[in-house]
N, C-alpha and C. Protein backbone atom coordinates (compact mmCIF):
# COMPACT_ATOMS: atom_id res chain seq x y z
N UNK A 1 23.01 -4.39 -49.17
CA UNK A 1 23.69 -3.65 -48.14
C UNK A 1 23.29 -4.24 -46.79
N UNK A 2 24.10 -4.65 -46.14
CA UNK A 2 23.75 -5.39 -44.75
C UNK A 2 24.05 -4.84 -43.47
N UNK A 3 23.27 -3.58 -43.65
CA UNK A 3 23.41 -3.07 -42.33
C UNK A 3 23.10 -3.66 -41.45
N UNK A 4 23.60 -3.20 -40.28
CA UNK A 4 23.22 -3.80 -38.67
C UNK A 4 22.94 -5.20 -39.04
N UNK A 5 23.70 -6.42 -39.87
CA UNK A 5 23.83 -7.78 -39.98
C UNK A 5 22.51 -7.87 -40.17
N UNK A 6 21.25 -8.05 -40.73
CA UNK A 6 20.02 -8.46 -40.93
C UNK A 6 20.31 -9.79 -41.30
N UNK A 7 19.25 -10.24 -40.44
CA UNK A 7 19.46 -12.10 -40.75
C UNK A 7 20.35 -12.96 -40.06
N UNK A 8 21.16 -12.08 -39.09
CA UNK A 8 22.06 -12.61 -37.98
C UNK A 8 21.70 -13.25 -36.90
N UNK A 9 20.03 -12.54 -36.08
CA UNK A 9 19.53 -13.01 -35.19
C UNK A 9 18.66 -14.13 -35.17
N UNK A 10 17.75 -13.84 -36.32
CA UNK A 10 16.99 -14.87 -36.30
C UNK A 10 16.73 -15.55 -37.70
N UNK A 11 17.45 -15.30 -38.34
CA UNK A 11 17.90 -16.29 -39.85
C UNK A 11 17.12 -16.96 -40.21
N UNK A 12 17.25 -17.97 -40.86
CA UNK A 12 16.17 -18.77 -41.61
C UNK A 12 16.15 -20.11 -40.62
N UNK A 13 16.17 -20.14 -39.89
CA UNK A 13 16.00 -21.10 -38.86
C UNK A 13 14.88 -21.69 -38.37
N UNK A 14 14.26 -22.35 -37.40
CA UNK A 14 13.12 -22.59 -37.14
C UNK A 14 12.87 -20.98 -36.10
N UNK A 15 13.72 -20.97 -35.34
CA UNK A 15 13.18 -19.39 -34.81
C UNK A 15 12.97 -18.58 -35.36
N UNK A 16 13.46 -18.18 -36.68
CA UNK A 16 13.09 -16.95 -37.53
C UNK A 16 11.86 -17.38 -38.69
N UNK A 17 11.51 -18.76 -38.72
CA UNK A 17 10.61 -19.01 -39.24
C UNK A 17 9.31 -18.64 -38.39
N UNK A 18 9.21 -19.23 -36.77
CA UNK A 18 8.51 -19.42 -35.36
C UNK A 18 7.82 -17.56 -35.29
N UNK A 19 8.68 -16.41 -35.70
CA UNK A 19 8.95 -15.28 -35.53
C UNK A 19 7.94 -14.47 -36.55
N UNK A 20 8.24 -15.09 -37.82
CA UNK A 20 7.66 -14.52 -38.74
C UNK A 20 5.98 -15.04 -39.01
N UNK A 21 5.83 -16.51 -38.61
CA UNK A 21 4.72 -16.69 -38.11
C UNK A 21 3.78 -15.38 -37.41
N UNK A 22 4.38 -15.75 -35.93
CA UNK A 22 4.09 -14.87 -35.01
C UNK A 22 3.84 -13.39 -35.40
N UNK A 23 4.56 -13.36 -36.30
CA UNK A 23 4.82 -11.74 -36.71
C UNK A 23 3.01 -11.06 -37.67
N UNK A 24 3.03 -12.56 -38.36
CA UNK A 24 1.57 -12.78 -38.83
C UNK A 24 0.77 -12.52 -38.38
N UNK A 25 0.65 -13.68 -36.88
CA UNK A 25 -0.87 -13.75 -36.18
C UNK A 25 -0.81 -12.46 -34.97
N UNK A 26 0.36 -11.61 -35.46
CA UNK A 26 0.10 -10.48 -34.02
C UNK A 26 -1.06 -9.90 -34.18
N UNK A 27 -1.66 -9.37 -35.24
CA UNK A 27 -2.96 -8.17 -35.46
C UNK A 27 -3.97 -9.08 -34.72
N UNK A 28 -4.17 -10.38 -35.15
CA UNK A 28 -5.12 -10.95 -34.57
C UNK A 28 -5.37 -11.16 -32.83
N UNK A 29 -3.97 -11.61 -32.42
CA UNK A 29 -3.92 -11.74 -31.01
C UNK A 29 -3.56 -10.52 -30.09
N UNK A 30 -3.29 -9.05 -30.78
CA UNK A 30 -3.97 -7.94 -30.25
C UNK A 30 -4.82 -7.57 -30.28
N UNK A 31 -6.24 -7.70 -31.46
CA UNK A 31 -7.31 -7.55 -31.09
C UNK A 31 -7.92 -8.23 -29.96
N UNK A 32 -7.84 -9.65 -29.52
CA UNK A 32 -8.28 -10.50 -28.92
C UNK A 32 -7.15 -10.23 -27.25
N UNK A 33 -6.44 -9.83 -27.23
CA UNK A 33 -5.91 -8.63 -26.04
C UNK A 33 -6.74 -7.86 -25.70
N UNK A 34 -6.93 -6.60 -26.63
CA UNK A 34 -7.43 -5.98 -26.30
C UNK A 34 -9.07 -6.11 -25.66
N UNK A 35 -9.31 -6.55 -26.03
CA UNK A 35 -10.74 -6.88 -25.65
C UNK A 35 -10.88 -7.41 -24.42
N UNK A 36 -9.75 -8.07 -23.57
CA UNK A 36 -10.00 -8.48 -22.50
C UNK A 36 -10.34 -7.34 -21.68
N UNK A 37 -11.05 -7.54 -20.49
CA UNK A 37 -11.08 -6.34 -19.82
C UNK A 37 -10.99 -6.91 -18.12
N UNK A 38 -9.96 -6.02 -17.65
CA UNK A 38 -9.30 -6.44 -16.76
C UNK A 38 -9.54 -5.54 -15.44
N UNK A 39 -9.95 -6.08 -13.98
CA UNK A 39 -10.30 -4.69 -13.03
C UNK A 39 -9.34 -5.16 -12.30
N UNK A 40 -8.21 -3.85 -12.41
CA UNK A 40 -6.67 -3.32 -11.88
C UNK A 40 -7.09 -2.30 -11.03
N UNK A 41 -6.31 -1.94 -10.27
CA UNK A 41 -6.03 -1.17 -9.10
C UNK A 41 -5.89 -1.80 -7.54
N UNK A 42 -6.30 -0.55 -6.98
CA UNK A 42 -7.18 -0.62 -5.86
C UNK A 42 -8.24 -1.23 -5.34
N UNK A 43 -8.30 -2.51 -4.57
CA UNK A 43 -9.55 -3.22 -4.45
C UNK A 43 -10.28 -3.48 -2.89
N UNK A 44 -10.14 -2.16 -1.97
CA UNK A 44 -10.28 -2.64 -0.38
C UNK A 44 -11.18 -3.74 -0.12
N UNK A 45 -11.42 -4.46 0.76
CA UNK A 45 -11.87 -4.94 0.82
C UNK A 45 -13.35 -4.77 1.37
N UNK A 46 -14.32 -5.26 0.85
CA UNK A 46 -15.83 -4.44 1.77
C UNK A 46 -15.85 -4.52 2.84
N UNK A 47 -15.65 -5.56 4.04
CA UNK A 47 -15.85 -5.81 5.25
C UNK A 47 -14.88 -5.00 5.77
N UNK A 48 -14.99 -4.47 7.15
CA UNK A 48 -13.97 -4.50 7.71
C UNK A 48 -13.46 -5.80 8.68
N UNK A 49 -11.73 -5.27 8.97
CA UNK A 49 -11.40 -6.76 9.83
C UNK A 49 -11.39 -6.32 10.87
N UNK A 50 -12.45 -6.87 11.86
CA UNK A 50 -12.82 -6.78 13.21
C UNK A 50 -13.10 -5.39 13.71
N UNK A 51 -12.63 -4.82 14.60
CA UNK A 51 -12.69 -3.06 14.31
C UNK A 51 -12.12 -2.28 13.96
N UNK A 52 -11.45 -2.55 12.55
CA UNK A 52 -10.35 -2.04 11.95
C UNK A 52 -11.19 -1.61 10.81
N UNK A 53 -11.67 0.05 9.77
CA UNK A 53 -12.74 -0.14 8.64
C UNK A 53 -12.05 -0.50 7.43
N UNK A 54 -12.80 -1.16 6.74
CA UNK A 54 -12.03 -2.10 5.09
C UNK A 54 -11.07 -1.58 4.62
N UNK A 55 -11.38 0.04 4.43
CA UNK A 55 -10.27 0.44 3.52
C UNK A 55 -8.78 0.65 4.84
N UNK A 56 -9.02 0.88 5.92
CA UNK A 56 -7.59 0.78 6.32
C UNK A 56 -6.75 -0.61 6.76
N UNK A 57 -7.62 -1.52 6.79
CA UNK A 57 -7.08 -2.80 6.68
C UNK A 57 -6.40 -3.11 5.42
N UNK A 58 -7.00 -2.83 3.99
CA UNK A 58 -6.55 -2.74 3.27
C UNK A 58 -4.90 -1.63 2.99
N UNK A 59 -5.34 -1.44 3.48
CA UNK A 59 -3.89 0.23 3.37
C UNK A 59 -2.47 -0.49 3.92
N UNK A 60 -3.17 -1.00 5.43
CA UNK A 60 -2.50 -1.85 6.34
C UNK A 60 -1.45 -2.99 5.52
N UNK A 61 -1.81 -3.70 5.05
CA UNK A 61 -1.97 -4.71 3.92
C UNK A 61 -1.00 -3.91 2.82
N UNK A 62 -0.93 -3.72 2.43
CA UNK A 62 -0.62 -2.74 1.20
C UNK A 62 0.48 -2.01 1.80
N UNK A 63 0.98 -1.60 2.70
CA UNK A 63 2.41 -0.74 3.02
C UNK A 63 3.09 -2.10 2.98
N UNK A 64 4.13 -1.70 1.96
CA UNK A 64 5.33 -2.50 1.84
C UNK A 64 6.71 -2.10 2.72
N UNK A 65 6.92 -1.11 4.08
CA UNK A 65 7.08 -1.36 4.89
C UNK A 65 8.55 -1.03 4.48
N UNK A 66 8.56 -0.22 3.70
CA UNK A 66 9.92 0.31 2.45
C UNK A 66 10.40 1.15 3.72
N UNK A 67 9.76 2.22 4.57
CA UNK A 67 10.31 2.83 5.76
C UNK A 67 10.70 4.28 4.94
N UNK A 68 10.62 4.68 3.80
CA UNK A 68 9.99 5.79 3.46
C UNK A 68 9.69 6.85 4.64
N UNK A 69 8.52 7.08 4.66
CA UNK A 69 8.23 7.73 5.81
C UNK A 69 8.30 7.99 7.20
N UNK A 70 9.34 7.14 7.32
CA UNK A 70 10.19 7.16 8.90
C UNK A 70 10.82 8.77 9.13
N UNK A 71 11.67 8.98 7.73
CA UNK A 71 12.47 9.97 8.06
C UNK A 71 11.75 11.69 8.21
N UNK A 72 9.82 11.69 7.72
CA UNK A 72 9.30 12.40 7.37
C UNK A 72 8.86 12.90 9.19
N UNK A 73 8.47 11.83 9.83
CA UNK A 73 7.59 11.71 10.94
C UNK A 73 8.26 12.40 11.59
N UNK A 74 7.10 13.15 12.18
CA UNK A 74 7.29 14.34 13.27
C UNK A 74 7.20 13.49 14.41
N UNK A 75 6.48 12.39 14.77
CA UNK A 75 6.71 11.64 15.90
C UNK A 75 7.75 10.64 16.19
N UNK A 76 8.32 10.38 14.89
CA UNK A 76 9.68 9.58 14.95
C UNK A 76 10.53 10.77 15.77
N UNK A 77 10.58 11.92 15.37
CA UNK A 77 11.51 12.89 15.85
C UNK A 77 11.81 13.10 17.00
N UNK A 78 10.60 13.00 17.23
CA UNK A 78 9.83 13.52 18.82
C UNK A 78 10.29 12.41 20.05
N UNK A 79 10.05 11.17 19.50
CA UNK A 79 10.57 10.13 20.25
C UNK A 79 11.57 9.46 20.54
N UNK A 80 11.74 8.94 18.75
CA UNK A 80 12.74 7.78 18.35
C UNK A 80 12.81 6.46 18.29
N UNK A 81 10.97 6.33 18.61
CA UNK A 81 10.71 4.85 18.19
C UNK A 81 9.80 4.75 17.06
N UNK A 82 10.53 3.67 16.25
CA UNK A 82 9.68 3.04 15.20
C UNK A 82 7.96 3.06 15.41
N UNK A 83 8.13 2.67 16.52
CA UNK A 83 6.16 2.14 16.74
C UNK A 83 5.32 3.47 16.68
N UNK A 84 6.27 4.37 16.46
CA UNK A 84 5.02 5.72 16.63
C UNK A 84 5.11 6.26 15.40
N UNK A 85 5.88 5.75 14.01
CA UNK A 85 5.64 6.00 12.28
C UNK A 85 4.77 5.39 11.55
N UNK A 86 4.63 5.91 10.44
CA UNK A 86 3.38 5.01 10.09
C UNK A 86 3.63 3.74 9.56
N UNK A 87 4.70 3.58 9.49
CA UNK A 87 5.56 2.05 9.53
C UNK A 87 5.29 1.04 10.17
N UNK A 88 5.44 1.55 11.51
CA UNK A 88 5.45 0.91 12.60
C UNK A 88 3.81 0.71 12.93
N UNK A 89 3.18 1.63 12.46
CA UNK A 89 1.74 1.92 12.97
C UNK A 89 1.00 0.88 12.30
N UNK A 90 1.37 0.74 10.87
CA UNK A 90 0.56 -0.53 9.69
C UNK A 90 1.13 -1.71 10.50
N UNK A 91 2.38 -1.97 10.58
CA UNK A 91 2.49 -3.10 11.30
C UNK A 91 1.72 -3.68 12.22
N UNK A 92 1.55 -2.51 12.96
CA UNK A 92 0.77 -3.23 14.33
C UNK A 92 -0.56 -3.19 13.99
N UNK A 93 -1.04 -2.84 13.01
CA UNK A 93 -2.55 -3.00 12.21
C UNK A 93 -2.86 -4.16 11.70
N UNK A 94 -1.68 -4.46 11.15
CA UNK A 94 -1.35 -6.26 10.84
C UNK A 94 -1.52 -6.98 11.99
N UNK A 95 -0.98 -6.93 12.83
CA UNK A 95 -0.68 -7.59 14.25
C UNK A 95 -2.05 -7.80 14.82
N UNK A 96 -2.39 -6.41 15.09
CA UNK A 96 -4.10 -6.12 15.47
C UNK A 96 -5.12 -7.37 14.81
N UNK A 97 -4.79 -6.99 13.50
CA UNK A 97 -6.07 -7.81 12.80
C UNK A 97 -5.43 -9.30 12.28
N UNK A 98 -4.28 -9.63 13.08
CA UNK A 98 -3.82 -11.30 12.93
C UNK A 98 -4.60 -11.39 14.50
N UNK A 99 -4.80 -11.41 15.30
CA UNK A 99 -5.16 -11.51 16.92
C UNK A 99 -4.08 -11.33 17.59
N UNK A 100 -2.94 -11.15 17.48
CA UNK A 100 -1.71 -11.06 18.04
C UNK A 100 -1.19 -9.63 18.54
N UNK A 101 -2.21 -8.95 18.62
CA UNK A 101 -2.09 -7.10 19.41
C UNK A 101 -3.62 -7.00 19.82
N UNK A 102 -3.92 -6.57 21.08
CA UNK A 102 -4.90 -6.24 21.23
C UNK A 102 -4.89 -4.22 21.40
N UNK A 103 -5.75 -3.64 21.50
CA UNK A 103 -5.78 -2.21 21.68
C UNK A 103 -5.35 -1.67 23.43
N UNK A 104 -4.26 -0.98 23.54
CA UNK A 104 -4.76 -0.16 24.71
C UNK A 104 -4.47 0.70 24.93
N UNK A 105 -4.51 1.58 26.56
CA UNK A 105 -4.66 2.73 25.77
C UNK A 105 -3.34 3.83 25.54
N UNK A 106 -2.18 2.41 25.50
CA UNK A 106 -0.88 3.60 24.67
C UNK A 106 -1.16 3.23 23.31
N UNK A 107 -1.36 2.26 22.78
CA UNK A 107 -1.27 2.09 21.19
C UNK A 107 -2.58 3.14 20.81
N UNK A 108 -3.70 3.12 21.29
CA UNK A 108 -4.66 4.34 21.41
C UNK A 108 -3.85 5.56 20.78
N UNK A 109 -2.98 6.25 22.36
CA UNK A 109 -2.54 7.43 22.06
C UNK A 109 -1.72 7.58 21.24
N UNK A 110 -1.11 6.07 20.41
CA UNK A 110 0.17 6.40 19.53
C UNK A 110 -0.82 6.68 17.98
N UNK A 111 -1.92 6.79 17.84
CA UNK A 111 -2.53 6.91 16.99
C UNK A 111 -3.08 8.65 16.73
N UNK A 112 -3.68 8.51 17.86
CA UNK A 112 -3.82 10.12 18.47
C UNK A 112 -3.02 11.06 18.36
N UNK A 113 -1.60 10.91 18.86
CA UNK A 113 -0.79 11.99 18.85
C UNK A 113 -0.50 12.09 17.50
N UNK A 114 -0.17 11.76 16.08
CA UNK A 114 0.07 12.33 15.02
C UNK A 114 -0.55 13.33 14.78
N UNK A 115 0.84 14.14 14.60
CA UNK A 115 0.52 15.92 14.01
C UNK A 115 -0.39 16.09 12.82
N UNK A 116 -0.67 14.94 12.11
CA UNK A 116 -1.41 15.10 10.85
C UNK A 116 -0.97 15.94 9.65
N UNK A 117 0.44 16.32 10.06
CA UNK A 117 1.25 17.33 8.58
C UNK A 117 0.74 16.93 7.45
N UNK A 118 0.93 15.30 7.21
CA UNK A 118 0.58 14.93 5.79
C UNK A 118 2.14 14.25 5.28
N UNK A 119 3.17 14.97 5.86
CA UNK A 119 4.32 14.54 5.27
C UNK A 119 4.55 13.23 4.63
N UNK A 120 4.26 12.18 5.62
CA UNK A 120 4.67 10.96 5.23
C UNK A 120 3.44 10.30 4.48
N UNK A 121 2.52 11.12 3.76
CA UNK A 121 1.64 10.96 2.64
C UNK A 121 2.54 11.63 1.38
N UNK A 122 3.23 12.54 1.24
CA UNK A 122 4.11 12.84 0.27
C UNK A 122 5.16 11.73 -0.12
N UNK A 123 5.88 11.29 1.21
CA UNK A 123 6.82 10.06 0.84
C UNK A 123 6.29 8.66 0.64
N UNK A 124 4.94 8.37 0.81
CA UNK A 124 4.77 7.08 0.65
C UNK A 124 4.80 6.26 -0.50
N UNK A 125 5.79 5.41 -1.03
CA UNK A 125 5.74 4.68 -2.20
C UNK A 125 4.74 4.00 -2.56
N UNK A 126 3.80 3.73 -1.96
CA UNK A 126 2.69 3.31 -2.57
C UNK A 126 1.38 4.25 -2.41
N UNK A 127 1.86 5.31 -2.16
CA UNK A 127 0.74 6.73 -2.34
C UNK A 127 -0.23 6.19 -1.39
N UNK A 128 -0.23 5.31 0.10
CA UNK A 128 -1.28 5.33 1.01
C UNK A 128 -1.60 6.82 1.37
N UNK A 129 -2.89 6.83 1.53
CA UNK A 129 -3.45 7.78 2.50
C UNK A 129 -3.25 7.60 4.20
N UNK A 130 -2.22 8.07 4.23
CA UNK A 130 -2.18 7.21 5.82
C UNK A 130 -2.60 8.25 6.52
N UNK A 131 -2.27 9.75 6.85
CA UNK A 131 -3.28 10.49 7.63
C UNK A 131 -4.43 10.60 7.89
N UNK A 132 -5.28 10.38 6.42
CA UNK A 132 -6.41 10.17 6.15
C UNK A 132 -6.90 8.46 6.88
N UNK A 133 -6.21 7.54 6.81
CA UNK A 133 -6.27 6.52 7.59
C UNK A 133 -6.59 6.57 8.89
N UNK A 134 -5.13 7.36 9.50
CA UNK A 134 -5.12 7.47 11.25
C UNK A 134 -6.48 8.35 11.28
N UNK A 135 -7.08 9.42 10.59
CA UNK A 135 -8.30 9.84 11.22
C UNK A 135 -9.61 9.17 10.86
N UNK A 136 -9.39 8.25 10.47
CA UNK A 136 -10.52 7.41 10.49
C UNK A 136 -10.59 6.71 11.80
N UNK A 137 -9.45 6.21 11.98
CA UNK A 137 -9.40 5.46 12.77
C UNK A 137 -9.31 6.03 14.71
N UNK A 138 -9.18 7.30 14.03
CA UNK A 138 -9.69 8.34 15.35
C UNK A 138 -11.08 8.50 15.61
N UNK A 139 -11.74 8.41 14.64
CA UNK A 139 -12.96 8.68 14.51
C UNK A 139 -13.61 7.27 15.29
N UNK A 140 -13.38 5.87 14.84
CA UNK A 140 -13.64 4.55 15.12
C UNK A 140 -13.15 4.60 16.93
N UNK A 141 -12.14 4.86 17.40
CA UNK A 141 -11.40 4.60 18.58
C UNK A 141 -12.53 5.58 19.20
N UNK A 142 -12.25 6.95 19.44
CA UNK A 142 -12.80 8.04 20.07
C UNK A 142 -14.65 8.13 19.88
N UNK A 143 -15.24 8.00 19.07
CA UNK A 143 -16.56 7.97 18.45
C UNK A 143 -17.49 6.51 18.59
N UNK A 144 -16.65 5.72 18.13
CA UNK A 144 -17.75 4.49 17.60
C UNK A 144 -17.22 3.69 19.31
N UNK A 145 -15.97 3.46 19.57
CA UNK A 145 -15.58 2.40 20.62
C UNK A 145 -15.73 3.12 21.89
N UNK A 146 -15.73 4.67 21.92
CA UNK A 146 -15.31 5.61 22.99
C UNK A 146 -14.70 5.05 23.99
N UNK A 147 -13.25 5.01 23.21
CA UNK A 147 -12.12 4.91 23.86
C UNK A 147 -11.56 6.27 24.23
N UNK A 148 -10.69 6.53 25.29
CA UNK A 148 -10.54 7.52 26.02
C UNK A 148 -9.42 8.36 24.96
N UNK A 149 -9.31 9.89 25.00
CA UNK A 149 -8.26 10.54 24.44
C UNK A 149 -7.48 11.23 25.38
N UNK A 150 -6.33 11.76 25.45
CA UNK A 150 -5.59 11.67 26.40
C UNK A 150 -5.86 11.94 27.91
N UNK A 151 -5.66 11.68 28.66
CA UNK A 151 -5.74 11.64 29.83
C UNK A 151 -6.04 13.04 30.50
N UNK A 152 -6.95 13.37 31.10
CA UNK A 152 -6.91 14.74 31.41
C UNK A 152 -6.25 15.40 32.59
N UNK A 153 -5.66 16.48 32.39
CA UNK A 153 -4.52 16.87 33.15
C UNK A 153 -5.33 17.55 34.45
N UNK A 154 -4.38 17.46 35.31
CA UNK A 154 -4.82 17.35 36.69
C UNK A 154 -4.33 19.28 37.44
């Protein structure tokens, strides 16, 4: 009975010979798979780059810049520029830590002013912690560099 054509695809051929081989040495070359052991994930880097700390350089690095979280941002709303999402924000983290942005103190406050909802931690396709990021990096700006926070009103 020749259901579904058996022997149609790979017949007695050298491929269906090549196959049935293979078909042999699989137990063996999954044990010898398995055994490899492989370190996947997440890997920040230890150092940080320049005054940027490891793991958000890494984060930096790691947004694929999909723009996801554009539509989440309460400061996209607020404004209507890119440079104040966290899109825009990794970018210039890139920029930062190529030498090609230096800090001042609007890119400062574009760090600062996030509402910290979290939202665009819900939309991020690669599950960054980016709130958790920007307050690190509040902590580094305001704390470690004591760089100024907003301007005090008069």
């Amino acid at each position: 009975m020749k259901i579904m054509n058996p022997g149609k695809v790979m017949g007695s051929g050298i491929l269906g010979t090549f196959l049935q081989v293979a078909g042999a040495f699989e137990p063996i070359a999954r044990a010898f798979g398995n055994s490899v052991k492989v370190d996947i994930g997440e890997r920040p880097s230890l150092k940080p780059v320049g005054d940027i700390p490891a793991d958000v350089a890494w984060y930096a690095m790691a947004c694929s810049q999909c723009g996801y979280c554009i539509d989440e941002c309460d400061q996209f709303y607020g404004r209507g520029w890119e440079s104040q999402t966290p899109r825009g924000k990794w970018y210039w983290l890139r920029e930062h830590m190529a030498g090609r942005e230096k800090w001042t103190q609007a890119q400062v406050d574009t760090f600062l002013v996030c509402t910290t909802c979290e939202l665009c931690n819900d939309r991020c396709s690669a599950a960054l912690p980016i709130e958790q990021s920007w307050m690190k990096l509040r902590g580094v700006m305001i704390q470690d560099e004591k760089r100024m926070t907003f301007p005090p009103s008069k």
